[in-house]
N, C-alpha and C. Protein backbone atom coordinates (compact mmCIF):
# COMPACT_ATOMS: atom_id res chain seq x y z
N UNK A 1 102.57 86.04 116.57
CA UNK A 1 101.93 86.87 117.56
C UNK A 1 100.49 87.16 117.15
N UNK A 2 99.58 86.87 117.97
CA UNK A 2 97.90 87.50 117.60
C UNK A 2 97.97 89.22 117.80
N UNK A 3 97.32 89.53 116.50
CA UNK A 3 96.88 91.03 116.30
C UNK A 3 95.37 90.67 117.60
N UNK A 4 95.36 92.13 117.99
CA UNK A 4 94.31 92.48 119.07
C UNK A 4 93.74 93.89 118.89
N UNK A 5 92.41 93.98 119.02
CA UNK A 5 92.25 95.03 118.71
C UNK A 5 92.50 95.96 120.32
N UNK A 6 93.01 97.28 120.39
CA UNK A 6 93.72 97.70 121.68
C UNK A 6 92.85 99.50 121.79
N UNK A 7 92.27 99.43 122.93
CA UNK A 7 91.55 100.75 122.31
C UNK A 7 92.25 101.92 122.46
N UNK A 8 93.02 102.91 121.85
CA UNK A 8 93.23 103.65 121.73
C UNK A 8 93.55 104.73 123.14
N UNK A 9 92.51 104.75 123.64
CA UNK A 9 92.80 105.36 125.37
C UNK A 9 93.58 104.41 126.35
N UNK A 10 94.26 103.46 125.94
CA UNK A 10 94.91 102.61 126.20
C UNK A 10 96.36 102.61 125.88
N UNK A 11 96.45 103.44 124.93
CA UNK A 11 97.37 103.97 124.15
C UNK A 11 98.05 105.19 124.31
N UNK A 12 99.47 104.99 124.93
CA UNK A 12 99.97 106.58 124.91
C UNK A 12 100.03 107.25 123.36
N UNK A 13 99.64 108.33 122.97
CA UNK A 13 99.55 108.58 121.60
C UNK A 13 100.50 110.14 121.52
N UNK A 14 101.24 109.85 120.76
CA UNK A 14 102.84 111.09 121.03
C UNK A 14 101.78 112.18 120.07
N UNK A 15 102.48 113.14 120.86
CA UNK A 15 102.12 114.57 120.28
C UNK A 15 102.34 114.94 119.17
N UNK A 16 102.42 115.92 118.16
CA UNK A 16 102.79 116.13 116.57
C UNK A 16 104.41 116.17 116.78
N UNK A 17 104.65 117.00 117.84
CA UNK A 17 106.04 117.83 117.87
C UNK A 17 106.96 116.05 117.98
N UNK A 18 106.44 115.00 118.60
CA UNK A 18 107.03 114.12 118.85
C UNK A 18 107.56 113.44 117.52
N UNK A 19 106.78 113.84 116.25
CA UNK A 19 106.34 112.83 115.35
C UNK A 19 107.63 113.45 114.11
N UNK A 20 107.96 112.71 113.17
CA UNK A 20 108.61 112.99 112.26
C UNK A 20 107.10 113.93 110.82
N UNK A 21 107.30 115.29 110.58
CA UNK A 21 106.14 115.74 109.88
C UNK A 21 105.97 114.88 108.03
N UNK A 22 106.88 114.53 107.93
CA UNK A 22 107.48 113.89 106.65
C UNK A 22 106.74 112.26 106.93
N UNK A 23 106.95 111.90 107.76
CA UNK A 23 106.14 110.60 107.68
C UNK A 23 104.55 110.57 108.05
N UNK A 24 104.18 111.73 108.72
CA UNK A 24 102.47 112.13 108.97
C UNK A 24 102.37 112.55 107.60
N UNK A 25 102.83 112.97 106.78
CA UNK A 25 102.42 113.89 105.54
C UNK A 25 102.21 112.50 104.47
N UNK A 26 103.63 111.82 104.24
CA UNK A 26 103.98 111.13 103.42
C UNK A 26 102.32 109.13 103.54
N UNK A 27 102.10 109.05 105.05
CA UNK A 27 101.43 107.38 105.20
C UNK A 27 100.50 107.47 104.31
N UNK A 28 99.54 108.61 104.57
CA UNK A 28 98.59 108.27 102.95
C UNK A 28 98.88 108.26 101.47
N UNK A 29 100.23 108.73 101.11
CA UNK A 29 100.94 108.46 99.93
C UNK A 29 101.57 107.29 99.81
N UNK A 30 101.86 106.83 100.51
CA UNK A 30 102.32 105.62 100.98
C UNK A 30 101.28 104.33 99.64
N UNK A 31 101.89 103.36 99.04
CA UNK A 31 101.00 102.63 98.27
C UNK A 31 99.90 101.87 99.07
N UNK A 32 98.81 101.58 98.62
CA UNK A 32 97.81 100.87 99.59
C UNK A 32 97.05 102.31 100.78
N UNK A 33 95.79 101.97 101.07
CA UNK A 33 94.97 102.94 101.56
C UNK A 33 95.15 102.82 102.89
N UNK A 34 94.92 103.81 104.15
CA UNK A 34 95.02 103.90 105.32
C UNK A 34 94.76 102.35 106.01
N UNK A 35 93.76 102.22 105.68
CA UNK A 35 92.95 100.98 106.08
C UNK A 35 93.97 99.91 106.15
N UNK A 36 94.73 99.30 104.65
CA UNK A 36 95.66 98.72 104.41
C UNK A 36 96.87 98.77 105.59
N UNK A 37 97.37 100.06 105.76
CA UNK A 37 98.49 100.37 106.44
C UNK A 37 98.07 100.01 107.90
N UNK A 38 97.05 100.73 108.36
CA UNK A 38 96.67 100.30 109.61
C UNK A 38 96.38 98.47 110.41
N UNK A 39 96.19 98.05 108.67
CA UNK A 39 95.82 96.52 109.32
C UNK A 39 96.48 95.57 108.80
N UNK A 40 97.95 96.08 108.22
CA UNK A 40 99.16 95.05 108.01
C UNK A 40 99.30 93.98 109.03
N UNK A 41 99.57 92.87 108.02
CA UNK A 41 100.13 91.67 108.81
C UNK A 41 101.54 91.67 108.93
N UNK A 42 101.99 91.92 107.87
CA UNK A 42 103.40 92.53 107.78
C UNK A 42 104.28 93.11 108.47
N UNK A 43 103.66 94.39 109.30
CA UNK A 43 104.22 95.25 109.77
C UNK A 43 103.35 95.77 110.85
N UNK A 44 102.58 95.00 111.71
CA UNK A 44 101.21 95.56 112.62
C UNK A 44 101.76 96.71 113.71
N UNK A 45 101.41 96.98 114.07
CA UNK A 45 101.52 98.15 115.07
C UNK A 45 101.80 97.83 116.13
N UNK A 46 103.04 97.90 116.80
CA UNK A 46 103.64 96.63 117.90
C UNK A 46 103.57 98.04 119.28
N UNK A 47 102.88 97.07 120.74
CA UNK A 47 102.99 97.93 121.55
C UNK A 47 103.83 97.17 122.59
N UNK A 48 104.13 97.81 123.69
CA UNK A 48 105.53 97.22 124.91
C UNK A 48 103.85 97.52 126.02
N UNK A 49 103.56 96.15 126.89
CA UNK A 49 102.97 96.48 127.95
C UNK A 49 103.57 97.05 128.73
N UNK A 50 105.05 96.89 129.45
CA UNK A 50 105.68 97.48 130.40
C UNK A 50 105.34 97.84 131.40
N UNK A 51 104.71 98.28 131.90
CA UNK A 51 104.53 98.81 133.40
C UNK A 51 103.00 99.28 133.32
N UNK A 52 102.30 98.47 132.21
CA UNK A 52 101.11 98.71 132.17
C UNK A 52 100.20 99.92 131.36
N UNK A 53 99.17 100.27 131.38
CA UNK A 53 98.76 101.40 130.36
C UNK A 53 98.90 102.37 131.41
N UNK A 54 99.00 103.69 130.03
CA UNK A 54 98.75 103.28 128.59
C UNK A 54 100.65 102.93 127.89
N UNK A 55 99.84 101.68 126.92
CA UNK A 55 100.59 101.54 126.43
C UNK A 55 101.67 102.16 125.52
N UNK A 56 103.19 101.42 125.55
CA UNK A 56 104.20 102.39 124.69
C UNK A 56 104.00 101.97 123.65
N UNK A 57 104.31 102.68 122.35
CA UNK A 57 104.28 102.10 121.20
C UNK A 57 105.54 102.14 120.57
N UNK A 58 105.85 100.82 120.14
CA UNK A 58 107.27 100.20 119.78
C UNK A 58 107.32 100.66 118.39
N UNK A 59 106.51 100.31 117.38
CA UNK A 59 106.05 100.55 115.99
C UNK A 59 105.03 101.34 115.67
N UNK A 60 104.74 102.11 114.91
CA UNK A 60 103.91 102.10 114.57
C UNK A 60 103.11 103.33 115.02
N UNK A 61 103.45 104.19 115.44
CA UNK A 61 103.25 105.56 116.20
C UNK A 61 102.51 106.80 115.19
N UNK A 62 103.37 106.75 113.71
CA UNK A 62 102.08 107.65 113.04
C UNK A 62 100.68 107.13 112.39
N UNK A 63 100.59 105.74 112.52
CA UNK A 63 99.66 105.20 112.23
C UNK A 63 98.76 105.17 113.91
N UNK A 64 99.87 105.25 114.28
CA UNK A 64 98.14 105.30 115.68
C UNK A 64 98.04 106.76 115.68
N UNK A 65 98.98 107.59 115.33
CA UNK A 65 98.42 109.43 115.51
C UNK A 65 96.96 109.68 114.49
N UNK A 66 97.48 108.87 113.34
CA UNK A 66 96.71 108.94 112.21
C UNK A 66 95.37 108.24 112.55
N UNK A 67 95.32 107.12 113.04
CA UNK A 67 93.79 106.69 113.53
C UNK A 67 93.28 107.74 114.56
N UNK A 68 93.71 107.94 115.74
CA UNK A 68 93.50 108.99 116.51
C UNK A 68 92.69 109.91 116.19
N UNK A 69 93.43 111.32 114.69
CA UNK A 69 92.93 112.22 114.44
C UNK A 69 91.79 111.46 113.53
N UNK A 70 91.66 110.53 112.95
CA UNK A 70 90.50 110.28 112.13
C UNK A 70 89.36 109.46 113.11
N UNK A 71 89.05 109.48 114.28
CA UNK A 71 88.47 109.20 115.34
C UNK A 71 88.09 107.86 115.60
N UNK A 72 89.01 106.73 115.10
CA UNK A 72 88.91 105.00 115.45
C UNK A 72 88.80 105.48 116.74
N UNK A 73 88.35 104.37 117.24
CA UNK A 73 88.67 104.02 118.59
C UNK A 73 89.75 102.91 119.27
N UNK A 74 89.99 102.48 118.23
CA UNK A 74 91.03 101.06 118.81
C UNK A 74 91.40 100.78 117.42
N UNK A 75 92.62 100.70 117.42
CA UNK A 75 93.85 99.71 115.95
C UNK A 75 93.97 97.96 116.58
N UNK A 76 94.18 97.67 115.11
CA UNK A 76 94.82 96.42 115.40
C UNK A 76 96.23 96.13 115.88
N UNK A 77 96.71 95.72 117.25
CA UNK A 77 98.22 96.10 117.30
C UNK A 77 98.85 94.53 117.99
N UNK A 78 99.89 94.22 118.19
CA UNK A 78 100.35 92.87 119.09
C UNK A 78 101.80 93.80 120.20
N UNK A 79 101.54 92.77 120.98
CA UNK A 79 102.53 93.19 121.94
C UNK A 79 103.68 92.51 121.85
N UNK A 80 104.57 92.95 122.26
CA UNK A 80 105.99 92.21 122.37
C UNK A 80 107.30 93.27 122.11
């Protein structure tokens, strides 16, 4: 699958209350730096077009909260 960069307002982005606080706390402890996590090949940030934007996000949800609050404008993510 090609990574794309997807801009963010494109992106439904779940609220805190949505989010597990243990995994927002824990991604920057996580080994490897934000940057790293955000631009895995491994594990990219998978979104569902579905019915069009903004998009759902399949994977990868505290890493787009986490770009969000640090003010990217667009992650690298693939669809499917």
């Amino acid at each position: 699958m090609e990574v794309v960069q997807v801009p963010l307002s494109d992106i439904r982005i779940r609220d805190l209350s949505e989010l597990d606080k243990d995994k927002i706390l824990n991604i920057t402890k996580d080994v490897g730096t934000f940057e790293e996590q955000l631009n895995s090949k491994w594990n990219p940030i998978r979104l569902d077009r579905g019915a069009g934007k903004p998009y759902k996000i399949i994977d990868g949800r505290h890493r787009v909260w986490h770009a969000a609050k640090r003010g990217y404008r667009s992650v690298p993510a693939v669809f499917g």
